[in-house]
PDB file of N, CA and C in Angstrom:
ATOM      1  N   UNK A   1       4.643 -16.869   2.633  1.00  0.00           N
ATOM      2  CA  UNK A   1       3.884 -16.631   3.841  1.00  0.00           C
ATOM      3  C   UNK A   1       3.126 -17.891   4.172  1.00  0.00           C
ATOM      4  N   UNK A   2       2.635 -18.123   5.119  1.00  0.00           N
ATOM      5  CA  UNK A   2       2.231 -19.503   5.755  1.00  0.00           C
ATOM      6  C   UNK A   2       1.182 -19.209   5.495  1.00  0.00           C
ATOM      7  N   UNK A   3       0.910 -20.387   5.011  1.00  0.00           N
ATOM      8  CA  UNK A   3      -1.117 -20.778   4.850  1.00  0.00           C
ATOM      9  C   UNK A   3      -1.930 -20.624   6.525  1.00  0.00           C
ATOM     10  N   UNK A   4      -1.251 -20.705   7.538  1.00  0.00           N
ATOM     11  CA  UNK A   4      -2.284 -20.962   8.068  1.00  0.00           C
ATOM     12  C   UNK A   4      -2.334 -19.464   9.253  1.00  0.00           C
ATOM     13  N   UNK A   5      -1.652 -18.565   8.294  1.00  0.00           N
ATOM     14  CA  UNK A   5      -1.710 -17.081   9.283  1.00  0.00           C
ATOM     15  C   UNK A   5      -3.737 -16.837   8.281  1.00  0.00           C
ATOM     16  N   UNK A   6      -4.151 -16.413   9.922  1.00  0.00           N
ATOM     17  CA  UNK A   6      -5.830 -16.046  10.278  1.00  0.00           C
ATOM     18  C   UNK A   6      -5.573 -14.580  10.806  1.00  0.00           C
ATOM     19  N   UNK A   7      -6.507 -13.930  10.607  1.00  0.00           N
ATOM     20  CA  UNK A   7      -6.767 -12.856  11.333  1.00  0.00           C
ATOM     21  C   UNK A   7      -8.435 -12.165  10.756  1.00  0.00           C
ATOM     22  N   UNK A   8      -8.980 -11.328  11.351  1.00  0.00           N
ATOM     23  CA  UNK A   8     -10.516 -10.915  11.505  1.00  0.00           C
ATOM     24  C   UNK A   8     -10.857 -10.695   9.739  1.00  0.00           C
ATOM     25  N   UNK A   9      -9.802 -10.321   8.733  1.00  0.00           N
ATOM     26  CA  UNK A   9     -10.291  -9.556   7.859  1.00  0.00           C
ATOM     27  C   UNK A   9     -10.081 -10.764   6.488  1.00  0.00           C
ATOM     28  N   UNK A  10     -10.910 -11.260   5.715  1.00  0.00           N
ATOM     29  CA  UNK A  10     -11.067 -11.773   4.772  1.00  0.00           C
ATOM     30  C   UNK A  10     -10.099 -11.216   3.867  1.00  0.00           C
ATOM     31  N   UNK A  11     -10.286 -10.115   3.579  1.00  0.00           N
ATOM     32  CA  UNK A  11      -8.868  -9.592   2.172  1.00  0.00           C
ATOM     33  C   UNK A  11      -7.712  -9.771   2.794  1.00  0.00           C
ATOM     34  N   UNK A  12      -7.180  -9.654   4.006  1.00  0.00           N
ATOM     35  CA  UNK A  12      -5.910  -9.705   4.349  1.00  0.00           C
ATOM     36  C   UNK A  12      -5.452 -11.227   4.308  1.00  0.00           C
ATOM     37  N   UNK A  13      -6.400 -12.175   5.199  1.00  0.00           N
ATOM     38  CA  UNK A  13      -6.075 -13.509   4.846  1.00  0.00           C
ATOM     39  C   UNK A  13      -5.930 -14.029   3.664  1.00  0.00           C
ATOM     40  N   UNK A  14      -6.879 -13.756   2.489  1.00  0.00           N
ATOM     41  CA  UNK A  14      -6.761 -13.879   0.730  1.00  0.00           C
ATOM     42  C   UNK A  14      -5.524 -13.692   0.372  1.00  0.00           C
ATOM     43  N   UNK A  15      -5.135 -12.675   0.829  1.00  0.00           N
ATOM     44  CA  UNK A  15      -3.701 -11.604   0.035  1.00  0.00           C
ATOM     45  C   UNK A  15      -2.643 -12.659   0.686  1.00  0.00           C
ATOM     46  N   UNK A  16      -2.369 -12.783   1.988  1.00  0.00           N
ATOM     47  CA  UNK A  16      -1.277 -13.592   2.482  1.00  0.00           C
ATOM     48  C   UNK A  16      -1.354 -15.227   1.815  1.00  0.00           C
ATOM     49  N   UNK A  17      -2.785 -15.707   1.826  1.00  0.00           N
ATOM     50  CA  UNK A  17      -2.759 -17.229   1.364  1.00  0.00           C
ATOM     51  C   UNK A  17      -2.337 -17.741   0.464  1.00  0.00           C
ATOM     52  N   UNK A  18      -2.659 -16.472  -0.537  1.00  0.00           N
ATOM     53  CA  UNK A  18      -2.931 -16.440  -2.054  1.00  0.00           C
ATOM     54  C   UNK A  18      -2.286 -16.128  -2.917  1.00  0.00           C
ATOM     55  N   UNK A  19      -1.585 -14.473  -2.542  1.00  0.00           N
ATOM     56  CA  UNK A  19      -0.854 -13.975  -3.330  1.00  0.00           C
ATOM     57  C   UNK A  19       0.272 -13.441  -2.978  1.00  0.00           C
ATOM     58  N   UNK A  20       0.401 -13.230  -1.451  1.00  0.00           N
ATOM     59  CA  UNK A  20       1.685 -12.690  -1.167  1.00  0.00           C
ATOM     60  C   UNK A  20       3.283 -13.336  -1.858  1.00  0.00           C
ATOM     61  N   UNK A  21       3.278 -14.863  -1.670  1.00  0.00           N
ATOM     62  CA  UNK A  21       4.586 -15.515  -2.045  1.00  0.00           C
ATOM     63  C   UNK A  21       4.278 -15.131  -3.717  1.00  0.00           C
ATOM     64  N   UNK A  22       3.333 -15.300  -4.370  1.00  0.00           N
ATOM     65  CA  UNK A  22       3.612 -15.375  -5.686  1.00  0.00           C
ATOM     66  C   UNK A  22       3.466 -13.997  -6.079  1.00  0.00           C
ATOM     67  N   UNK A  23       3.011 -12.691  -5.654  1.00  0.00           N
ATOM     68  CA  UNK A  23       4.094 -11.544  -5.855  1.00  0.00           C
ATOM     69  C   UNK A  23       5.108 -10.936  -5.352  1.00  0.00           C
ATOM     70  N   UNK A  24       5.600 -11.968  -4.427  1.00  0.00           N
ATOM     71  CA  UNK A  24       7.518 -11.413  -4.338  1.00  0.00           C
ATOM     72  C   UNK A  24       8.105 -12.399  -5.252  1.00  0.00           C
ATOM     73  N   UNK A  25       7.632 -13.720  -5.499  1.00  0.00           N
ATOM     74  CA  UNK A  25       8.517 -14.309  -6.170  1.00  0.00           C
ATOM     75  C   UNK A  25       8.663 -14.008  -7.719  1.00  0.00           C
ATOM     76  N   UNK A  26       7.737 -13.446  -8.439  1.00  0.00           N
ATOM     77  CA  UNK A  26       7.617 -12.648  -9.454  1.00  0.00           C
ATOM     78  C   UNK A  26       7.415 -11.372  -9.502  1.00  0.00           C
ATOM     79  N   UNK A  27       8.649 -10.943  -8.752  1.00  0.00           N
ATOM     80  CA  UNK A  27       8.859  -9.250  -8.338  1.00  0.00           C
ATOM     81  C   UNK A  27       8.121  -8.455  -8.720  1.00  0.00           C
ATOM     82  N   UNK A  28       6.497  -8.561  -8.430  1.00  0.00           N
ATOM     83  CA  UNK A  28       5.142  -7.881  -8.551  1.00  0.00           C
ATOM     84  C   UNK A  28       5.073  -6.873  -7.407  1.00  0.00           C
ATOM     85  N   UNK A  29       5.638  -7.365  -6.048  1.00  0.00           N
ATOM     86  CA  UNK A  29       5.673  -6.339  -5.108  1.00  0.00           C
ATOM     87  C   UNK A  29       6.285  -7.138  -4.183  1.00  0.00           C
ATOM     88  N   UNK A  30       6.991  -6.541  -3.002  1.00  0.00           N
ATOM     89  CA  UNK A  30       7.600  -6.666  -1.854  1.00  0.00           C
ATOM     90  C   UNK A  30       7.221  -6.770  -0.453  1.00  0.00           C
ATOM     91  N   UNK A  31       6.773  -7.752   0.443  1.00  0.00           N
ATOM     92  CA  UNK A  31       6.304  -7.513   1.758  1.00  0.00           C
ATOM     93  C   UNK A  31       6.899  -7.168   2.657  1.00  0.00           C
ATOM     94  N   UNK A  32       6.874  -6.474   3.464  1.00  0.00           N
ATOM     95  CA  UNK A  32       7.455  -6.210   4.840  1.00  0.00           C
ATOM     96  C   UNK A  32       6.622  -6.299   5.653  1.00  0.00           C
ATOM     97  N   UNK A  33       7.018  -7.385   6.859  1.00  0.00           N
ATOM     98  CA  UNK A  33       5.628  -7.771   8.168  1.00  0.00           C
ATOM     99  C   UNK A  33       6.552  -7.092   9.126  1.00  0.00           C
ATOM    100  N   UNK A  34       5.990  -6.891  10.123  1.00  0.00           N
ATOM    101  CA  UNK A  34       5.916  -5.923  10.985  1.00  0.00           C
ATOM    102  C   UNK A  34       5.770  -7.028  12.336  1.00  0.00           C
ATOM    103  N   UNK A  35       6.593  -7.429  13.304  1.00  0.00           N
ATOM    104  CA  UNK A  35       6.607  -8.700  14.345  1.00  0.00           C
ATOM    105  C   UNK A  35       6.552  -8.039  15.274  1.00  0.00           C
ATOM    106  N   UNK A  36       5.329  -8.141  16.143  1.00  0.00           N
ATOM    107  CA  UNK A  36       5.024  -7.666  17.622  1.00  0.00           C
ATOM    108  C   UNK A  36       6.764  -7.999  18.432  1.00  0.00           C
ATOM    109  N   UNK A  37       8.082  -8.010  19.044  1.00  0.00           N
ATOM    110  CA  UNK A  37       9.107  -8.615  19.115  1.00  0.00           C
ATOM    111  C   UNK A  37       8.396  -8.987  21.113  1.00  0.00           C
ATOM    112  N   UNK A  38       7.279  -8.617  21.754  1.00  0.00           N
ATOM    113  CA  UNK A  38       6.676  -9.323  23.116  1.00  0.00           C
ATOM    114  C   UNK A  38       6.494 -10.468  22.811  1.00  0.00           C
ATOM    115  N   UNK A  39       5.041 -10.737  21.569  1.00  0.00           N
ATOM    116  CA  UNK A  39       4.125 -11.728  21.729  1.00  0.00           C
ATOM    117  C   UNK A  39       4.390 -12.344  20.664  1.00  0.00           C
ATOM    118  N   UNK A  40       5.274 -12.082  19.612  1.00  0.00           N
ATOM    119  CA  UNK A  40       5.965 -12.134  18.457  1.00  0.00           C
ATOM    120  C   UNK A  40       4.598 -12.655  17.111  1.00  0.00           C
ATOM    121  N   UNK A  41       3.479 -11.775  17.195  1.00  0.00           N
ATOM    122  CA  UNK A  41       2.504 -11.806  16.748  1.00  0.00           C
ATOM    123  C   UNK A  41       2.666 -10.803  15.540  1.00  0.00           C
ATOM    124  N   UNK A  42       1.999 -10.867  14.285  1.00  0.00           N
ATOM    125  CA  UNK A  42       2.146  -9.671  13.110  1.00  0.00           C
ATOM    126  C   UNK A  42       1.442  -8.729  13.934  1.00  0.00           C
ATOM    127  N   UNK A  43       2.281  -7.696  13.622  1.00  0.00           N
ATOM    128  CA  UNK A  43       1.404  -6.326  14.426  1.00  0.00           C
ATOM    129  C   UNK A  43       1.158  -5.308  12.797  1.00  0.00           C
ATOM    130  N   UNK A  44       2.021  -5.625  11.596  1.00  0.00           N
ATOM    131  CA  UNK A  44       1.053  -5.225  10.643  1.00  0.00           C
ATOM    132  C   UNK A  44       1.903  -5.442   9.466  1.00  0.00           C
ATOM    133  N   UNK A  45       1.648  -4.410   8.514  1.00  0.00           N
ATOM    134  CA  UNK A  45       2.555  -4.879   7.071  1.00  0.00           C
ATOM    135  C   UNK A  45       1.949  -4.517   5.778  1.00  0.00           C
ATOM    136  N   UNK A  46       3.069  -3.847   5.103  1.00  0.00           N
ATOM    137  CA  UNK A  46       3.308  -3.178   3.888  1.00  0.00           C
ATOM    138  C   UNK A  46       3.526  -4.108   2.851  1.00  0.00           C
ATOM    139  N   UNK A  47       3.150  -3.535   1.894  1.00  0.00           N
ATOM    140  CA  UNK A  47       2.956  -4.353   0.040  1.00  0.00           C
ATOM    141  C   UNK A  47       3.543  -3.245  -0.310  1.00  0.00           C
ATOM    142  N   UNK A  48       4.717  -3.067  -1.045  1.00  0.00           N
ATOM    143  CA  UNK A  48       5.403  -1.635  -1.892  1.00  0.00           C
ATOM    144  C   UNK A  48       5.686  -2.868  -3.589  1.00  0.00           C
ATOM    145  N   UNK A  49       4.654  -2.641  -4.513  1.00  0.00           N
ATOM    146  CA  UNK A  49       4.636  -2.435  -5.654  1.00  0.00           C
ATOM    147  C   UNK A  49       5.190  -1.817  -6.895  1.00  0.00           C
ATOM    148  N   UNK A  50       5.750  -2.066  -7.855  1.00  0.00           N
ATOM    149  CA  UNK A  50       5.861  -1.247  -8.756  1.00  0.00           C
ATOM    150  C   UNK A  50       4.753  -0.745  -9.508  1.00  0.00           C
ATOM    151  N   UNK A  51       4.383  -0.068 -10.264  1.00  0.00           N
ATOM    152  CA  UNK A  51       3.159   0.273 -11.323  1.00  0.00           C
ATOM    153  C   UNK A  51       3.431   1.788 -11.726  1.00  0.00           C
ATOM    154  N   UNK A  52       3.128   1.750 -12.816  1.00  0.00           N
ATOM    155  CA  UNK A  52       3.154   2.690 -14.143  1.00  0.00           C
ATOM    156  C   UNK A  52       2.350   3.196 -14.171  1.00  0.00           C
ATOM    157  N   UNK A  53       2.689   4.859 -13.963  1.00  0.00           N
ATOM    158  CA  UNK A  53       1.299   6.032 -14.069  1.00  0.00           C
ATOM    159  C   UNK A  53       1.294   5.966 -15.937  1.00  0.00           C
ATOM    160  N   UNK A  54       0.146   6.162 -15.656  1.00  0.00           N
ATOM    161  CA  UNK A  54      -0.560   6.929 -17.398  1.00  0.00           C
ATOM    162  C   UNK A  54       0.012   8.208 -17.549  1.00  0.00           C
ATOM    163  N   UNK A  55       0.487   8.804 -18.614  1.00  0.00           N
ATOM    164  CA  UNK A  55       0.342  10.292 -18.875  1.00  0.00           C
ATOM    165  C   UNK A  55      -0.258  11.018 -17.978  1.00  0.00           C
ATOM    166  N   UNK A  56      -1.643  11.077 -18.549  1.00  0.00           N
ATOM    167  CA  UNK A  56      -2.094  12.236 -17.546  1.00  0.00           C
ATOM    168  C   UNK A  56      -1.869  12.349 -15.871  1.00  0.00           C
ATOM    169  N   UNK A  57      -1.750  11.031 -15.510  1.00  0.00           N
ATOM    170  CA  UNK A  57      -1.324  10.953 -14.367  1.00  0.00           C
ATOM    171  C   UNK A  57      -0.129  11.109 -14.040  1.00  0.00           C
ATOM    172  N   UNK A  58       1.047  11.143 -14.500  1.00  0.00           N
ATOM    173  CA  UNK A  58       2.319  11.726 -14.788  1.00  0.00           C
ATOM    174  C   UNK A  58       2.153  13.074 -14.188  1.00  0.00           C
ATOM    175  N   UNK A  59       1.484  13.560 -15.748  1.00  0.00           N
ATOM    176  CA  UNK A  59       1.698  15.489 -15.710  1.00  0.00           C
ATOM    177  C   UNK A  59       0.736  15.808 -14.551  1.00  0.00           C
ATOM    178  N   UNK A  60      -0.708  14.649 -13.921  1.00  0.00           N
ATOM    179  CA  UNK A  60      -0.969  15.711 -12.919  1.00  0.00           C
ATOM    180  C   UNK A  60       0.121  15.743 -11.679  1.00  0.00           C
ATOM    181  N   UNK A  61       0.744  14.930 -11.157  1.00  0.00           N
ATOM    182  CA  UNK A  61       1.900  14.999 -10.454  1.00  0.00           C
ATOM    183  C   UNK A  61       3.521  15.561 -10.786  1.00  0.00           C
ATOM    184  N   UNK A  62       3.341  15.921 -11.609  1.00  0.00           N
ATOM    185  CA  UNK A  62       4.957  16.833 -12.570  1.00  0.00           C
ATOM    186  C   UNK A  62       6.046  15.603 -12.618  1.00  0.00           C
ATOM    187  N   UNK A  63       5.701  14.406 -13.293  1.00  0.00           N
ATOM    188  CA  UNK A  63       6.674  13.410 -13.027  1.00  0.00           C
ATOM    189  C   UNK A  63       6.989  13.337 -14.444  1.00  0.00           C
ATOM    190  N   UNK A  64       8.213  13.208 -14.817  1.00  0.00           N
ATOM    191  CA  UNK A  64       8.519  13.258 -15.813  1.00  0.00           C
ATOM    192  C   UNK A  64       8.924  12.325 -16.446  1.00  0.00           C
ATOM    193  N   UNK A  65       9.023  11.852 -17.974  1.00  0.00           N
ATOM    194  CA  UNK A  65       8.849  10.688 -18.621  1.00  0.00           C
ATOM    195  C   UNK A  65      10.109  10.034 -18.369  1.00  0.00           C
ATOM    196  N   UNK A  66      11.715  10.300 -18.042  1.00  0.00           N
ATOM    197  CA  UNK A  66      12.141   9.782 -17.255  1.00  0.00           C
ATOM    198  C   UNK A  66      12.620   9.785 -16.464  1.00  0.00           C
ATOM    199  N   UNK A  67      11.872   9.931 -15.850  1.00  0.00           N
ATOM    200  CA  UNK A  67      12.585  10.005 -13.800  1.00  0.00           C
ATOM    201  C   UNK A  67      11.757   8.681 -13.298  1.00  0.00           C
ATOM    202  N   UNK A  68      12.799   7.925 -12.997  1.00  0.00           N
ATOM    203  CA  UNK A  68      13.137   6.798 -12.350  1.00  0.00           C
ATOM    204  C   UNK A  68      13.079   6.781 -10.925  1.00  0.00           C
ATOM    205  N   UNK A  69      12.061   5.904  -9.855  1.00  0.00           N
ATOM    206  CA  UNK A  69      12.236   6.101  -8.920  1.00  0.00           C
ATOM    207  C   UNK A  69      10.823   6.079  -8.180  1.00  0.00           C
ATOM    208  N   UNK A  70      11.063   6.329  -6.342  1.00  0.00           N
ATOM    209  CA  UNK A  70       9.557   6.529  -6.301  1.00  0.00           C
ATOM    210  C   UNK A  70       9.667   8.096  -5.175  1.00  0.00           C
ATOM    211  N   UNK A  71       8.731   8.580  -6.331  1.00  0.00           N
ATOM    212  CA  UNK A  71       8.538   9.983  -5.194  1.00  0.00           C
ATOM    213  C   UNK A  71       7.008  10.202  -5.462  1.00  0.00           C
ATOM    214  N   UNK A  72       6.244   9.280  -5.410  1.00  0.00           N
ATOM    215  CA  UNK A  72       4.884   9.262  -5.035  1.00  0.00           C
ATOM    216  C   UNK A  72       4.491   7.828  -4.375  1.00  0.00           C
ATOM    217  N   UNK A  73       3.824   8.048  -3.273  1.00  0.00           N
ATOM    218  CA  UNK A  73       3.588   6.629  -2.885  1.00  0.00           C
ATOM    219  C   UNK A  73       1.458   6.645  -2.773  1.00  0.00           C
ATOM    220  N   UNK A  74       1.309   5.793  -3.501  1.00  0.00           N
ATOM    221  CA  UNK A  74      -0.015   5.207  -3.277  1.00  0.00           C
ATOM    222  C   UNK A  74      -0.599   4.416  -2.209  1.00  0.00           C
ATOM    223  N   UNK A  75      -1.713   4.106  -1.892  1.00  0.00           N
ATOM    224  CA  UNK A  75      -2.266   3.020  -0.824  1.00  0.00           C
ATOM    225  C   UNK A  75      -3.099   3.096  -0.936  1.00  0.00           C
ATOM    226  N   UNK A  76      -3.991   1.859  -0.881  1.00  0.00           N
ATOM    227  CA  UNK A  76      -5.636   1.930  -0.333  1.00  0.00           C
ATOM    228  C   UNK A  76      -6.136   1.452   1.146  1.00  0.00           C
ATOM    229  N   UNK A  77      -6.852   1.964   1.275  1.00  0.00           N
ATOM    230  CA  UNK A  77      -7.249   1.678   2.704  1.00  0.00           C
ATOM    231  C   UNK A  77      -8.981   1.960   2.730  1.00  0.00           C
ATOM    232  N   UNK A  78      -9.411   0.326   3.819  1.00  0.00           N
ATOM    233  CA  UNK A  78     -10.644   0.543   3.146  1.00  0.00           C
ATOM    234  C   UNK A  78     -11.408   1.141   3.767  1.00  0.00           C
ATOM    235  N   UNK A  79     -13.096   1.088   3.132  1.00  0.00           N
ATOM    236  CA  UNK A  79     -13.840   2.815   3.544  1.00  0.00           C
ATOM    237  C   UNK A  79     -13.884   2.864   5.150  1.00  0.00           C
ATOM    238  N   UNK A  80     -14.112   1.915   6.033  1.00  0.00           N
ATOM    239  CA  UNK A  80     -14.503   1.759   7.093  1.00  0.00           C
ATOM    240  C   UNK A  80     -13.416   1.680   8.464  1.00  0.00           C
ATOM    241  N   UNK A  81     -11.846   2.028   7.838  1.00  0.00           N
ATOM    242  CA  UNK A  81     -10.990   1.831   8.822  1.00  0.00           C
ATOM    243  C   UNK A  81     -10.947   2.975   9.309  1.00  0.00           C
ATOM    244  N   UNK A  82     -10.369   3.331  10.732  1.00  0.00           N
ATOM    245  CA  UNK A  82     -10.490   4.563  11.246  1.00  0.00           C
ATOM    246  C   UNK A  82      -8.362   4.673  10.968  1.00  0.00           C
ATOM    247  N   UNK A  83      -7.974   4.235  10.838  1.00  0.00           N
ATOM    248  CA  UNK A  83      -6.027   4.989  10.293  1.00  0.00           C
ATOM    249  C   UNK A  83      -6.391   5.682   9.248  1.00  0.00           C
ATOM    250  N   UNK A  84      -7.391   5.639   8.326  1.00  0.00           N
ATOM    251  CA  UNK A  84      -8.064   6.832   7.567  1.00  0.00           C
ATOM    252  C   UNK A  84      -7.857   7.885   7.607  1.00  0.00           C
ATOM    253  N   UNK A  85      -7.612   8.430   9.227  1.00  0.00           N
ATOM    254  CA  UNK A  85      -7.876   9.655   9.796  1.00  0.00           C
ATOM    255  C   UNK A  85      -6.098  10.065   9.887  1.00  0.00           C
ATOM    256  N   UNK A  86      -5.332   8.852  10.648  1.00  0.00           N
ATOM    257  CA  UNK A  86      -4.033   8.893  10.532  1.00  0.00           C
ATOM    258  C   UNK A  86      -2.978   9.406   9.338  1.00  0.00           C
ATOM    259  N   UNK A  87      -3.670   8.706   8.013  1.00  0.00           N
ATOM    260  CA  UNK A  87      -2.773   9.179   7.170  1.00  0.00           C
ATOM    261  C   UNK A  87      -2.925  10.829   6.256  1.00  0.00           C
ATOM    262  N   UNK A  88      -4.456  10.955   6.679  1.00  0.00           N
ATOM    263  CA  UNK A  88      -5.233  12.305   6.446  1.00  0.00           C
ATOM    264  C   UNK A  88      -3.982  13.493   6.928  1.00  0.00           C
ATOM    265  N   UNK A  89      -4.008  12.963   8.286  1.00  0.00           N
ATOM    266  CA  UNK A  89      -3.270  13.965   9.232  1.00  0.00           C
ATOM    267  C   UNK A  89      -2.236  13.983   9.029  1.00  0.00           C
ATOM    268  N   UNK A  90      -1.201  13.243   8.368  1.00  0.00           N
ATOM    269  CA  UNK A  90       0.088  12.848   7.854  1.00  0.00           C
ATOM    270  C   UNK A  90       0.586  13.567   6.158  1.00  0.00           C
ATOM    271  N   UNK A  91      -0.382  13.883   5.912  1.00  0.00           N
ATOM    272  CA  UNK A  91       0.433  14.587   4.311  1.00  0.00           C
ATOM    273  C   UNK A  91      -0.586  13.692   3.053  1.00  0.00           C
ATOM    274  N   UNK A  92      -1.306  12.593   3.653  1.00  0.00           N
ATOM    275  CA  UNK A  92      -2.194  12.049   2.625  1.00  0.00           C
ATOM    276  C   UNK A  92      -3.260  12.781   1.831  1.00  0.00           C
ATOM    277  N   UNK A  93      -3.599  12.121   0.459  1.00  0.00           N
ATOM    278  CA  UNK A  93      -4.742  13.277   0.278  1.00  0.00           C
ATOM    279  C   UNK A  93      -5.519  12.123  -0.691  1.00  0.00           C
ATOM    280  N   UNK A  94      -7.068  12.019  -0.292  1.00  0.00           N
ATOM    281  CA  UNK A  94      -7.535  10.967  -1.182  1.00  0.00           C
ATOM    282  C   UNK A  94      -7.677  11.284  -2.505  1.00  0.00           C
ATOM    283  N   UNK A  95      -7.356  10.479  -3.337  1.00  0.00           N
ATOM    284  CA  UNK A  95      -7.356  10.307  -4.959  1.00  0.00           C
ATOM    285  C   UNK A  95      -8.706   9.793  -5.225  1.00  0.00           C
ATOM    286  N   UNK A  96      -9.188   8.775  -4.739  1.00  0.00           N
ATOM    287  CA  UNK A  96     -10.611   8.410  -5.187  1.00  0.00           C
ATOM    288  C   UNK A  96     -11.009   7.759  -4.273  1.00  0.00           C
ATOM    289  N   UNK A  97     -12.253   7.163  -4.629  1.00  0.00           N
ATOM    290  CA  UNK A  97     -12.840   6.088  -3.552  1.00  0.00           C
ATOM    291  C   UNK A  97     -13.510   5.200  -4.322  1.00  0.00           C
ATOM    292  N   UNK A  98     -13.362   3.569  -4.733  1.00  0.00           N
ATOM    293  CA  UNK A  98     -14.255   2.776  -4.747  1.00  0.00           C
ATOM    294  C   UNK A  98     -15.487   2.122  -4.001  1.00  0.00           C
ATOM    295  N   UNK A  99     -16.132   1.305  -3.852  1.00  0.00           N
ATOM    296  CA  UNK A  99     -17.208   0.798  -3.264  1.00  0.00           C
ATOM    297  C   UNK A  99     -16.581   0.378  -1.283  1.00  0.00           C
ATOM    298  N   UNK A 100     -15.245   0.115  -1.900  1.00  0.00           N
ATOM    299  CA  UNK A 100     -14.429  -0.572  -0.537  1.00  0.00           C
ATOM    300  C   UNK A 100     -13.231  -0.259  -0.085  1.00  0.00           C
ATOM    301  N   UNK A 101     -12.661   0.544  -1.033  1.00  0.00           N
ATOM    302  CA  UNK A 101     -11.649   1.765  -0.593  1.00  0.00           C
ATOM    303  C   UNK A 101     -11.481   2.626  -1.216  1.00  0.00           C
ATOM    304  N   UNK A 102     -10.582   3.802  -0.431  1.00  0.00           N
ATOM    305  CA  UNK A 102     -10.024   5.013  -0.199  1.00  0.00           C
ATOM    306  C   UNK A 102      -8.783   4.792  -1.151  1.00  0.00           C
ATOM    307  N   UNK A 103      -8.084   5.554  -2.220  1.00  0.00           N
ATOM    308  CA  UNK A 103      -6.679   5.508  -2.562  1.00  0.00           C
ATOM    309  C   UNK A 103      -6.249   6.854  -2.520  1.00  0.00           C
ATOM    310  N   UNK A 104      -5.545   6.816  -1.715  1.00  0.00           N
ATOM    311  CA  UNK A 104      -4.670   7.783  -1.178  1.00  0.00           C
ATOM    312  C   UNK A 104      -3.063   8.108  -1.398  1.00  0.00           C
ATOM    313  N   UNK A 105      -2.746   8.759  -2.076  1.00  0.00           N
ATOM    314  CA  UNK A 105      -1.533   9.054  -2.045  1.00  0.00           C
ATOM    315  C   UNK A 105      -0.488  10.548  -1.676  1.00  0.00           C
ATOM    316  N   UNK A 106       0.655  10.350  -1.521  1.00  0.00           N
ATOM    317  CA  UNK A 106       1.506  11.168  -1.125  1.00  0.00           C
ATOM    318  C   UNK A 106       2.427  11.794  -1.539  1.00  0.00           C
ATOM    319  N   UNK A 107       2.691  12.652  -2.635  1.00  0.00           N
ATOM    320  CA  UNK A 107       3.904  13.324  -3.102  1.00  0.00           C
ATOM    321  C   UNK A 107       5.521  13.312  -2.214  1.00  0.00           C
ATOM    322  N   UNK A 108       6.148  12.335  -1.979  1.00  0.00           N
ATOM    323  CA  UNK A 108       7.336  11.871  -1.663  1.00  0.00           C
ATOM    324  C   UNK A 108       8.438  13.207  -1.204  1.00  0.00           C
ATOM    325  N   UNK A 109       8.412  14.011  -2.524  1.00  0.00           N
ATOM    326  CA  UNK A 109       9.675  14.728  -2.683  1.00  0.00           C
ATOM    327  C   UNK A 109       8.974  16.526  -1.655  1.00  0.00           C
ATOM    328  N   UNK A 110       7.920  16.286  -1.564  1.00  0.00           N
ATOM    329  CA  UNK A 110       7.142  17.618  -0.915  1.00  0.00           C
ATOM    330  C   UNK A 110       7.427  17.241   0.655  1.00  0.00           C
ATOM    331  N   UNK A 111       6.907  15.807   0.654  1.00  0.00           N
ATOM    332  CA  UNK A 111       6.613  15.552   2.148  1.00  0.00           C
ATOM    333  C   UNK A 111       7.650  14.781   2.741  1.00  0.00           C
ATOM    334  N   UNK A 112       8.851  15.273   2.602  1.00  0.00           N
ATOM    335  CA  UNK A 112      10.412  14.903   3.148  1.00  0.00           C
ATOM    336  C   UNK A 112      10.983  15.698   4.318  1.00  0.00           C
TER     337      UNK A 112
END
């Protein structure tokens, strides 16, 4: 990703400057940008990650030790955005909240 993509939000610029190329290039996670195709401006964009539930976090979702795959999807989104409300209304359900976000996730195989 280009050093010199700006936009209003400090973590998003960090993440693109910083870390985006060096977690696809060490298949940490995957970007997909999202190209206005008018003004050909980012109109937005996904990070899809791998990561490993714990046990208990397993059995509270009925995922079993091996099933391969993703039928839960996670996200954070932080406390103050209003798409908050969007993914609420969509099948989301918050998991917790830190100081600066919301993590929210979605049971995959329910909400098909």
């Amino acid at each position: 990703m280009s050093h010199s993509f700006c936009c209003e939000n400090d973590d998003v610029n960090k993440f693109f400057q910083e870390k985006a190329n060096f977690n696809n290039q060490n298949l940490l996670s995957k970007l997909y940008i999202y190209i206005n195709q008018i003004n050909k401006e980012i109109a937005g964009f996904i990070t899809l990650s791998t990561f490993r539930l714990n046990l208990p976090d397993s059995n509270k979702y009925g995922i079993r030790q091996d099933l391969i795959g993703c039928i839960l999807l996670i996200t954070e989104i932080q406390i103050d955005d209003p798409i908050l409300n969007y993914f609420l209304e969509n099948g989301f359900n918050i998991e917790r909240t830190s100081k600066k976000f919301h993590y929210l996730s979605i049971d995959l195989l329910i909400n098909t």
